[in-house]
N, C-alpha and C. Protein backbone atom coordinates (compact mmCIF):
# COMPACT_ATOMS: atom_id res chain seq x y z
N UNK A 1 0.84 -1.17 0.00
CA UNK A 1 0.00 0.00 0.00
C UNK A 1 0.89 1.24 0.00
N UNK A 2 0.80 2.44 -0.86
CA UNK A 2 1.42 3.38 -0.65
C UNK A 2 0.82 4.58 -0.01
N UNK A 3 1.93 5.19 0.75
CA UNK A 3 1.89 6.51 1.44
C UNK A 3 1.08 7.45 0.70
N UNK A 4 0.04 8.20 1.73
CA UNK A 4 -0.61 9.26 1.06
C UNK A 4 0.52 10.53 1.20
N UNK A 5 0.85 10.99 0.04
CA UNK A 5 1.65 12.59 0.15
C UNK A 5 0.91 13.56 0.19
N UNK A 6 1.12 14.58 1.40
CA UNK A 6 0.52 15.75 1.43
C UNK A 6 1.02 16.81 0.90
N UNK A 7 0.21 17.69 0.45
CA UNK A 7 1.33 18.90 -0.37
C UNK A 7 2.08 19.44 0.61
N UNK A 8 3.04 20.11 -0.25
CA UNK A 8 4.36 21.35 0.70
C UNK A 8 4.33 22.05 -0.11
N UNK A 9 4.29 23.06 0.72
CA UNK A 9 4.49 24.71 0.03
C UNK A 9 5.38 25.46 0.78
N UNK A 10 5.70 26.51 0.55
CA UNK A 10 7.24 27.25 1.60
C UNK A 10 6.12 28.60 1.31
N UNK A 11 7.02 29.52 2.79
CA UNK A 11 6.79 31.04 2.79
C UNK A 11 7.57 31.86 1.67
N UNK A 12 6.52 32.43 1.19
CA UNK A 12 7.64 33.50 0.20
C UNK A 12 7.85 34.78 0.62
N UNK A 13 6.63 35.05 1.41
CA UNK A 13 6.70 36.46 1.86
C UNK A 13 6.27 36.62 3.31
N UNK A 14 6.59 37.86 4.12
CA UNK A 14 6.36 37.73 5.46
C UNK A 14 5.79 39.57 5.41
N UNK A 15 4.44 39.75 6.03
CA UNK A 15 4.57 41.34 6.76
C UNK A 15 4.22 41.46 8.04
N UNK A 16 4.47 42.76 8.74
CA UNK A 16 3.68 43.00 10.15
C UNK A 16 2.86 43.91 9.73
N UNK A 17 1.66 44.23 10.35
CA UNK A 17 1.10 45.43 10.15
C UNK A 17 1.29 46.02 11.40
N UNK A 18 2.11 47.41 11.53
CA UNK A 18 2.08 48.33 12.77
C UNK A 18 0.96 49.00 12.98
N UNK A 19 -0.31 48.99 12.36
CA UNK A 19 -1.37 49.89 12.88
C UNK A 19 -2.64 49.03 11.96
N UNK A 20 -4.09 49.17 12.72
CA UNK A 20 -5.02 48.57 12.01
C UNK A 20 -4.71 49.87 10.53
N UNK A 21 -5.14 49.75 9.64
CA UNK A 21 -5.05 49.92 8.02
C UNK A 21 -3.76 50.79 7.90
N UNK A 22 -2.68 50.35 8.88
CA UNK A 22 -1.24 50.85 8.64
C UNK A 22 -0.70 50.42 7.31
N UNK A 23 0.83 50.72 7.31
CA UNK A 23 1.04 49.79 6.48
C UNK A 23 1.84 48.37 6.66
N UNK A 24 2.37 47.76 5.50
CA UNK A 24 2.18 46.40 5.92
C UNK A 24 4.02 46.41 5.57
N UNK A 25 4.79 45.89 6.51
CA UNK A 25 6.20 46.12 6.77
C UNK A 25 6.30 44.70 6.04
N UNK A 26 7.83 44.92 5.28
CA UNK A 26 7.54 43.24 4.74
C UNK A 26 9.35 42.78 5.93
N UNK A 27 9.09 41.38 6.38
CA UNK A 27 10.07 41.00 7.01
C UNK A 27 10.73 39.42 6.84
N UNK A 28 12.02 39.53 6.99
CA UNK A 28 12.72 37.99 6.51
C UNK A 28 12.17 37.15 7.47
N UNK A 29 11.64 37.33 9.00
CA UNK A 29 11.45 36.48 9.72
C UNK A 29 10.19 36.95 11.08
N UNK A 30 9.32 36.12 11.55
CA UNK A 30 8.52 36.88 12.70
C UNK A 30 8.53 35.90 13.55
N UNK A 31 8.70 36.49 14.82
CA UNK A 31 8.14 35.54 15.99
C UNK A 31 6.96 35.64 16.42
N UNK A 32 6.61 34.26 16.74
CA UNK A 32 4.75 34.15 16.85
C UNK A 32 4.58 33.63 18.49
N UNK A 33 3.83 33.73 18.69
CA UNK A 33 3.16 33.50 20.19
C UNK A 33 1.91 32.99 20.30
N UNK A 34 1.72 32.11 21.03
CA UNK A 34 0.63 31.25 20.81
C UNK A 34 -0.63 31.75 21.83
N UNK A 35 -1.63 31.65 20.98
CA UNK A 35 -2.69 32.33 21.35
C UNK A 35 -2.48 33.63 21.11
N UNK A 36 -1.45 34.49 20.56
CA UNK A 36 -1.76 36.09 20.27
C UNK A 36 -1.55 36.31 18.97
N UNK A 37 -0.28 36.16 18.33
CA UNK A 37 -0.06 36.49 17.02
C UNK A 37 0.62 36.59 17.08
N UNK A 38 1.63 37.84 15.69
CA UNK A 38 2.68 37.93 15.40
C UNK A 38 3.06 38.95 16.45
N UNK A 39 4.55 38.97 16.64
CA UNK A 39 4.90 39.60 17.47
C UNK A 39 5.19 40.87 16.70
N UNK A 40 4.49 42.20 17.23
CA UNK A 40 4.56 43.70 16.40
C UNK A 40 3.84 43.58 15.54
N UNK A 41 2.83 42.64 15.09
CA UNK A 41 1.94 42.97 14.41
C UNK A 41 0.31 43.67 15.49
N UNK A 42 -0.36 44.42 15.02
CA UNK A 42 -1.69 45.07 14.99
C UNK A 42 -2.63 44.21 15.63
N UNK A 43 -2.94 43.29 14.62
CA UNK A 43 -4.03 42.13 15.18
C UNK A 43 -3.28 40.95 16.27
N UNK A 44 -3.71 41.12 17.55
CA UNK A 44 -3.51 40.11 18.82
C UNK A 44 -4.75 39.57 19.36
N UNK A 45 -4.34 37.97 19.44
CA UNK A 45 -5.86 37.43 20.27
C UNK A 45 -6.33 37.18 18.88
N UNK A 46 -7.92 36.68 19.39
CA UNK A 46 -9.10 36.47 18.93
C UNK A 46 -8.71 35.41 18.23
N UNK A 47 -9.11 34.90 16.98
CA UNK A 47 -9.26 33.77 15.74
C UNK A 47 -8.72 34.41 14.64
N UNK A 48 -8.40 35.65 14.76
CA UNK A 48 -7.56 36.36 13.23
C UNK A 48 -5.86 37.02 13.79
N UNK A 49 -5.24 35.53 13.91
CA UNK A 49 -4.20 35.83 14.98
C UNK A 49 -2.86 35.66 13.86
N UNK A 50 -2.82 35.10 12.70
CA UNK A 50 -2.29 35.39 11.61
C UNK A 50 -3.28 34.95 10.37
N UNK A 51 -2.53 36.05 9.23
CA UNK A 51 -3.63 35.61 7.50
C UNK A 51 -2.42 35.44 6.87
N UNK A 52 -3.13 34.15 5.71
CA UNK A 52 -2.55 33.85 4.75
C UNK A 52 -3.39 34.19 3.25
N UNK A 53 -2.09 34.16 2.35
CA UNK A 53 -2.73 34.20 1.30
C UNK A 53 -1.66 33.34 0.21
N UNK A 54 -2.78 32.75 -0.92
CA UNK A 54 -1.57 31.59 -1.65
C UNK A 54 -1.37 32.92 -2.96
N UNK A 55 0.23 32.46 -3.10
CA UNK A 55 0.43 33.18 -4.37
C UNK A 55 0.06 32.89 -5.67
N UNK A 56 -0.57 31.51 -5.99
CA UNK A 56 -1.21 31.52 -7.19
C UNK A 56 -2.49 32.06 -7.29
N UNK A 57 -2.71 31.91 -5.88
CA UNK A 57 -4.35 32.69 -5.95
C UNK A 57 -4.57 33.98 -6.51
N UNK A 58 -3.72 34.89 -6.04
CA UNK A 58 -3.12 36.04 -6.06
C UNK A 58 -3.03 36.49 -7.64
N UNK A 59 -2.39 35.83 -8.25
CA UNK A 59 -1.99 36.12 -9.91
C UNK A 59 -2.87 35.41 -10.52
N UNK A 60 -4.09 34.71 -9.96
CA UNK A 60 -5.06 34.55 -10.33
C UNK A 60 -6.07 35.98 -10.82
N UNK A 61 -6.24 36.44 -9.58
CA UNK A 61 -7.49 37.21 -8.93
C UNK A 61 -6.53 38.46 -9.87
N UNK A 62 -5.17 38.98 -10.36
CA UNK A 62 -4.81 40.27 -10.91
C UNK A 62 -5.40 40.08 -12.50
N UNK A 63 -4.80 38.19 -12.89
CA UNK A 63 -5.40 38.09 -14.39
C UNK A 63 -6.92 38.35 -14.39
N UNK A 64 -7.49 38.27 -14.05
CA UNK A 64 -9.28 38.81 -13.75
C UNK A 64 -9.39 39.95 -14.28
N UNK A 65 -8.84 41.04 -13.25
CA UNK A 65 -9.06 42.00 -12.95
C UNK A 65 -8.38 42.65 -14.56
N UNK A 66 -7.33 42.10 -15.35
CA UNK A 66 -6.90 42.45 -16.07
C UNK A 66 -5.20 42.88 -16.20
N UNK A 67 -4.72 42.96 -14.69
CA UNK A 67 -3.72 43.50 -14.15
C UNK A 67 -2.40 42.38 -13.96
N UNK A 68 -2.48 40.78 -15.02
CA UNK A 68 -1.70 39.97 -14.20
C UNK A 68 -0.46 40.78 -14.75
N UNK A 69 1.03 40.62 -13.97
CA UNK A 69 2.31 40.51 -14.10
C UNK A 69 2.50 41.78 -13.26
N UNK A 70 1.35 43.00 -13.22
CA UNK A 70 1.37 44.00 -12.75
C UNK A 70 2.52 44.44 -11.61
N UNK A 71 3.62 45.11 -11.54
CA UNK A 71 4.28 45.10 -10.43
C UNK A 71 3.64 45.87 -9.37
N UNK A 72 3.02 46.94 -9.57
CA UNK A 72 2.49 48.10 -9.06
C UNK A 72 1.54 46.97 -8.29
N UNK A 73 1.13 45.99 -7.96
CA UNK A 73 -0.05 45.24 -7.25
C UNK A 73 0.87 44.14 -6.52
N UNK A 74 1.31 44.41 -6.06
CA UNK A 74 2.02 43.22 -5.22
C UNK A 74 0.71 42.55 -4.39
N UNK A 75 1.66 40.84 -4.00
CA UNK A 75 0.50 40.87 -2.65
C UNK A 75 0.61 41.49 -1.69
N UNK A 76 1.64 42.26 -1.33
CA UNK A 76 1.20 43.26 -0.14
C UNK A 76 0.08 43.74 0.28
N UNK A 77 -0.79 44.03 -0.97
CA UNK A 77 -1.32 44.97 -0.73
C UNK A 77 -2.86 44.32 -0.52
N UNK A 78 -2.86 42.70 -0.90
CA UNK A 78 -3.98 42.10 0.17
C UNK A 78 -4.10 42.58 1.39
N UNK A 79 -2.62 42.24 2.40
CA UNK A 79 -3.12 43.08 3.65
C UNK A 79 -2.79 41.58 4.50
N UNK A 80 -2.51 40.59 3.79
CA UNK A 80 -2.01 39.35 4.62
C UNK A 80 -0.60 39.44 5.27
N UNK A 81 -0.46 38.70 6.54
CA UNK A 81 0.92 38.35 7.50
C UNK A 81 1.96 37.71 6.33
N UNK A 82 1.09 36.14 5.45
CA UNK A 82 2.14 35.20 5.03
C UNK A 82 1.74 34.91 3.28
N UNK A 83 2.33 34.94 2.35
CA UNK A 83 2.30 34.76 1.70
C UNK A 83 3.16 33.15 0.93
N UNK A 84 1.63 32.39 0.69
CA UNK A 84 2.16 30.91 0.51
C UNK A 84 2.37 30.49 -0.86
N UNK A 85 2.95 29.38 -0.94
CA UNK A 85 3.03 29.15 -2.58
C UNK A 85 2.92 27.39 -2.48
N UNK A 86 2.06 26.77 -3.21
CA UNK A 86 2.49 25.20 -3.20
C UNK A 86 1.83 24.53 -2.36
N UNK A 87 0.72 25.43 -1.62
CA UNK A 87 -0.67 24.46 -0.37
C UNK A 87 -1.98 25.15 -1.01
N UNK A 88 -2.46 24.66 -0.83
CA UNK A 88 -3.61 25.33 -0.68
C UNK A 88 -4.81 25.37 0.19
N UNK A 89 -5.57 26.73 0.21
CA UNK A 89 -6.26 26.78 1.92
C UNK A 89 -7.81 26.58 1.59
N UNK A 90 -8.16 26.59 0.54
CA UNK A 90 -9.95 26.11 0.03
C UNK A 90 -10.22 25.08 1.05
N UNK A 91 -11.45 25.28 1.74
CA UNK A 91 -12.09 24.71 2.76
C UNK A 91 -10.94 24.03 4.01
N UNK A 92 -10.51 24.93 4.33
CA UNK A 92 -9.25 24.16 5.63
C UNK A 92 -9.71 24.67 6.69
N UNK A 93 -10.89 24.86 7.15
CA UNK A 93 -11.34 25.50 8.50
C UNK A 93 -10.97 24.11 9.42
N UNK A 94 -10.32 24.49 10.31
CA UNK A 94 -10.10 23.46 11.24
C UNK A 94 -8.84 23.06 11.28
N UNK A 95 -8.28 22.63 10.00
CA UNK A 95 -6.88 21.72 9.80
C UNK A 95 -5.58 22.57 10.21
N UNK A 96 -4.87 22.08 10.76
CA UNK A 96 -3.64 22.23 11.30
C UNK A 96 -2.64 22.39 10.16
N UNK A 97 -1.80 23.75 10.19
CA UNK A 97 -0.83 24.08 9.51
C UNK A 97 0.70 23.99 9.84
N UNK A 98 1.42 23.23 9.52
CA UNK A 98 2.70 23.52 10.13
C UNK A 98 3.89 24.42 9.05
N UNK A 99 4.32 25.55 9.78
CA UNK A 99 5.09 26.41 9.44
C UNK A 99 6.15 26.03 10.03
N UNK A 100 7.35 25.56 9.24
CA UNK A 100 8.28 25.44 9.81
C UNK A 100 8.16 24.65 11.23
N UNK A 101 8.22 24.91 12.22
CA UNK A 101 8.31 24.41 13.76
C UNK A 101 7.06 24.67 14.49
N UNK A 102 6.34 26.00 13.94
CA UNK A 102 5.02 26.51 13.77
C UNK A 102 3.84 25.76 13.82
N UNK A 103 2.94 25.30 14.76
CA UNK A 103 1.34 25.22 14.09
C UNK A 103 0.85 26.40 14.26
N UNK A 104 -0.53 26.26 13.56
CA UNK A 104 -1.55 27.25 13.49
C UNK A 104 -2.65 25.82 12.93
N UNK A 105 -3.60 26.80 13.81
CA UNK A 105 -5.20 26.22 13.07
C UNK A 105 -5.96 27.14 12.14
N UNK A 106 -6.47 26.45 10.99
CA UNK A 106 -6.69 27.65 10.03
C UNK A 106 -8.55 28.01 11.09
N UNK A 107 -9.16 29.27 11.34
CA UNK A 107 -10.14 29.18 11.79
C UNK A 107 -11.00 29.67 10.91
N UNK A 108 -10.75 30.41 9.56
CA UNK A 108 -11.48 30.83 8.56
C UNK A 108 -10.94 31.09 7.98
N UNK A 109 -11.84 31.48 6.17
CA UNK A 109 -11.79 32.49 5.17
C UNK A 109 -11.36 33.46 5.66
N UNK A 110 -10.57 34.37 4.93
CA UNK A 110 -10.77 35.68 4.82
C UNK A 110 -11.24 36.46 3.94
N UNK A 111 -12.77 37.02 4.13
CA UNK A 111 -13.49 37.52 3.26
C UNK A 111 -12.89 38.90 2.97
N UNK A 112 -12.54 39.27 1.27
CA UNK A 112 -12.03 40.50 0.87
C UNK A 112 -12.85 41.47 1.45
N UNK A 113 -12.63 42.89 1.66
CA UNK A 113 -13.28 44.18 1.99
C UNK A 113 -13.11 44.81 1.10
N UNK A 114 -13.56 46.07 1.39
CA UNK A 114 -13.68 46.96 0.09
C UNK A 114 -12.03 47.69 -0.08
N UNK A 115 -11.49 47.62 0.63
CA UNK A 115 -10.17 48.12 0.81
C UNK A 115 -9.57 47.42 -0.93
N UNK A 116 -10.07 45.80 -1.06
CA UNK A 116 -9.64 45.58 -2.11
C UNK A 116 -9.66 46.55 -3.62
N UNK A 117 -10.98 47.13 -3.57
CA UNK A 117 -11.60 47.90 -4.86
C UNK A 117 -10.75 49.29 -4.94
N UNK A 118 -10.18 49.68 -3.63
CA UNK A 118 -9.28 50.99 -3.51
C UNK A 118 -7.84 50.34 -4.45
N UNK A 119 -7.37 48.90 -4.20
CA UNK A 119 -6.46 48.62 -4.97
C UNK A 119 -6.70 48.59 -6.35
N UNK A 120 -7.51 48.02 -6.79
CA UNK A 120 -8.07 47.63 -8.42
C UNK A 120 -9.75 47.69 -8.46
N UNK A 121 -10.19 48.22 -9.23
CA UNK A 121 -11.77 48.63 -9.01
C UNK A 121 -12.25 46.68 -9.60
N UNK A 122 -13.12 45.97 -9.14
CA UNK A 122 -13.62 44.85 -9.65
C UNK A 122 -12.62 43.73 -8.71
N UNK A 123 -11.85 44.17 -7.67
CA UNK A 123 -10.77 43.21 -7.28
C UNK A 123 -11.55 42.42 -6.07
N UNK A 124 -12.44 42.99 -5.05
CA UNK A 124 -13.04 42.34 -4.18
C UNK A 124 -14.43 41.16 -4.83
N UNK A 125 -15.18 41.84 -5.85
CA UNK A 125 -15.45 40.68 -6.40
C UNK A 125 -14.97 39.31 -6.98
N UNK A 126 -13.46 39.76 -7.37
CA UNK A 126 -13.11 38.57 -7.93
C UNK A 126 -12.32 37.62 -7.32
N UNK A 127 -12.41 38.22 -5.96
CA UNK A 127 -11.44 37.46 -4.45
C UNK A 127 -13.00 36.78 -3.93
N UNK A 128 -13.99 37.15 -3.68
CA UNK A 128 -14.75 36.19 -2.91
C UNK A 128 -15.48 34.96 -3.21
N UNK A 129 -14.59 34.03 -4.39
CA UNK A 129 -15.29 33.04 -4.18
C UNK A 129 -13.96 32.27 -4.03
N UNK A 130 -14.39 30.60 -2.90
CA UNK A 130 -13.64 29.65 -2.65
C UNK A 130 -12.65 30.40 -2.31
N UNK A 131 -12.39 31.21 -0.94
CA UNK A 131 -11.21 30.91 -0.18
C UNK A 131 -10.27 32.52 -0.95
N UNK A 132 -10.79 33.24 -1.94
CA UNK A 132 -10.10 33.48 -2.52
C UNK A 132 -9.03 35.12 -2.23
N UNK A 133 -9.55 35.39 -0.62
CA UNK A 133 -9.04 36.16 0.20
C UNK A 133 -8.20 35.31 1.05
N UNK A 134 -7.96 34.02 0.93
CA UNK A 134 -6.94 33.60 2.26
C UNK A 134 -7.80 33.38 3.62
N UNK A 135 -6.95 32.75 4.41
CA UNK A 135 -7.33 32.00 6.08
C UNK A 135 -6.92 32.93 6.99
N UNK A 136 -7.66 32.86 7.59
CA UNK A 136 -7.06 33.38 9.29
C UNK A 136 -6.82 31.99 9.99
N UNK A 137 -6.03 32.55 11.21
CA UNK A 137 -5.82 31.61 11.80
C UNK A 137 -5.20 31.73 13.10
N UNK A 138 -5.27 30.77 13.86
CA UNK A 138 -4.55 30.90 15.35
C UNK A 138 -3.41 30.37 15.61
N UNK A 139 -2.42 30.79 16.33
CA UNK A 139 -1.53 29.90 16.63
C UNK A 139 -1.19 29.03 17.76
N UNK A 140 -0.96 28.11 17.27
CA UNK A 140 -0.79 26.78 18.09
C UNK A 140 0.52 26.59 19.13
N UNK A 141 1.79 27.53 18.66
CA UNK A 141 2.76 27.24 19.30
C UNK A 141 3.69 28.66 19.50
N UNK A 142 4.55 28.79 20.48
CA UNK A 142 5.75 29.93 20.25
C UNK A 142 6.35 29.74 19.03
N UNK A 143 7.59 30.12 18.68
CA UNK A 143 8.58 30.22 17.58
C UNK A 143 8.81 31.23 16.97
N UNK A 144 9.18 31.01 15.60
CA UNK A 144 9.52 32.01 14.75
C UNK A 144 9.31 31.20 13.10
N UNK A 145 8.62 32.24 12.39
CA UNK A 145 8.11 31.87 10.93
C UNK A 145 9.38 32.84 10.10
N UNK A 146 9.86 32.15 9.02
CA UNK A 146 10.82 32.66 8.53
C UNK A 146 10.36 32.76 7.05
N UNK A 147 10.88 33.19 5.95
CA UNK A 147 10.63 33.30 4.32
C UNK A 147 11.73 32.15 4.23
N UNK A 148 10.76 31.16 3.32
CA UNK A 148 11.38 29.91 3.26
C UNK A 148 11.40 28.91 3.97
N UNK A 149 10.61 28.89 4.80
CA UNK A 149 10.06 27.94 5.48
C UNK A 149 9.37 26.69 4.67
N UNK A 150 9.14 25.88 4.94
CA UNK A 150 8.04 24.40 4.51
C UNK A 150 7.21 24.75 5.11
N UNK A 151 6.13 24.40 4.30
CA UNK A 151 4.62 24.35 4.85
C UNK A 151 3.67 23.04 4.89
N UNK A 152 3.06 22.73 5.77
CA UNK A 152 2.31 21.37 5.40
C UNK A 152 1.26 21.22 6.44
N UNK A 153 0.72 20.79 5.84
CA UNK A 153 -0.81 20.04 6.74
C UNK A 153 -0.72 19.15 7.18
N UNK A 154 -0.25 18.85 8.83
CA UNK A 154 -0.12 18.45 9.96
C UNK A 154 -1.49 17.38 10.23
N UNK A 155 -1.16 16.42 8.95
CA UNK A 155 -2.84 15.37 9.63
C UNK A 155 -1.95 14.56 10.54
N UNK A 156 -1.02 14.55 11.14
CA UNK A 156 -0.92 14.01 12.74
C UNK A 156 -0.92 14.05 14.13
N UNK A 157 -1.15 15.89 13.71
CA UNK A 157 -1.32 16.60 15.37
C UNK A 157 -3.29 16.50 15.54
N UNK A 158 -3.66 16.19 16.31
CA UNK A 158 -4.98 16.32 16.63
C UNK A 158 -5.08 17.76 17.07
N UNK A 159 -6.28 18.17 16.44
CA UNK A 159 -5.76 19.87 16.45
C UNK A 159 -7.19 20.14 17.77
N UNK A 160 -6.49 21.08 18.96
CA UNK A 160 -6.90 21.33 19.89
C UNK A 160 -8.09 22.12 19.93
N UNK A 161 -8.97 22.21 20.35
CA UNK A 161 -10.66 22.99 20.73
C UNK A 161 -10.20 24.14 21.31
N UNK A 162 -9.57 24.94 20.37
CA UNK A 162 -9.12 26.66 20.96
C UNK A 162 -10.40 27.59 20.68
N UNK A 163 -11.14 27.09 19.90
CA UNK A 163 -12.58 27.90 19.27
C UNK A 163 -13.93 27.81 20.88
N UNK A 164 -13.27 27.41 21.41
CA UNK A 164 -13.81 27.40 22.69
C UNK A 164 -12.93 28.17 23.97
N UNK A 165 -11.97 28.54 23.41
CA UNK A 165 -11.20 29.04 24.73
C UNK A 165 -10.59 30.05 23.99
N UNK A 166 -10.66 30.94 23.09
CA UNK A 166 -9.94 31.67 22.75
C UNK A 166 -9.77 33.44 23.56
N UNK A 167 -8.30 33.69 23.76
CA UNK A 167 -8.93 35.09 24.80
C UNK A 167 -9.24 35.96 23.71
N UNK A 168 -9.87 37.01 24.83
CA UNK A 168 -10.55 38.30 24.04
C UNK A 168 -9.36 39.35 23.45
């Protein structure tokens, strides 16, 4: 019988955000804390404790819009912590992510805002279907997430009932 392989994908990109609609600092490496977030990032606590977004999704959602190769549109300017390449997050509510040394539980979508349409007029429509804003998520452990990291879906950690205990 052969082994089921799970995909791997690596970090390509890393930001903090220093202020809610600050801007978004891009960095080689972040330390994370479990149960809060990134360390110096904006958003702490709750279930939106880091976001991802996949980079094919991304040069998906610019060819739409009309804008693929566009430099002027980075993913920065989604507004996500991690930028992934090589997983993908369509329906992963629940499943355990391992970053590097890292878990996280993905706890949702991230539904685009209008902030998107300030980037490209037609861009938040063409992010909300299947996943197409990226996950939030919590973290599972201390460490540090680096650019270039492995990424993978952890079907061996039984992923813990934090959606019941999460602080405010």
């Amino acid at each position: 019988m052969s082994e089921l392989v799970l995909p791997q994908g690596v970090i390509e990109q890393i930001w903090l955000k220093r202020a809610k609609r600050g801007p978004m600092d891009p960095v080689a490496s972040a330390r994370v804390r479990s149960q809060r977030g990134l360390v110096g990032n904006a958003n702490q606590g709750g279930r939106r404790q880091i976001t991802l977004i996949e980079a094919e999704r991304w040069a998906e959602h610019l060819a739409a819009v009309g804008r693929e190769g566009d430099p002027s549109i980075g993913p920065v300017r989604r507004r996500a912590n991690v930028l992934v390449r090589g997983i993908p997050l369509v329906n992963s509510r629940g499943r355990v992510l391992r970053i590097g040394s890292v878990r996280v539980q993905i706890a949702g979508e991230t539904k685009p805002c209008h902030q998107m349409d300030e980037v490209v007029p037609g861009l938040q429509a063409v992010m909300k279907s299947a996943w197409g804003g990226g996950a939030f998520a919590m973290i599972l452990d201390d460490g540090e997430i680096a650019v270039g990291d492995l990424i993978s879906w952890d079907e061996a950690s039984e992923p813990p009932s934090l959606f019941d205990r999460v602080p405010a």
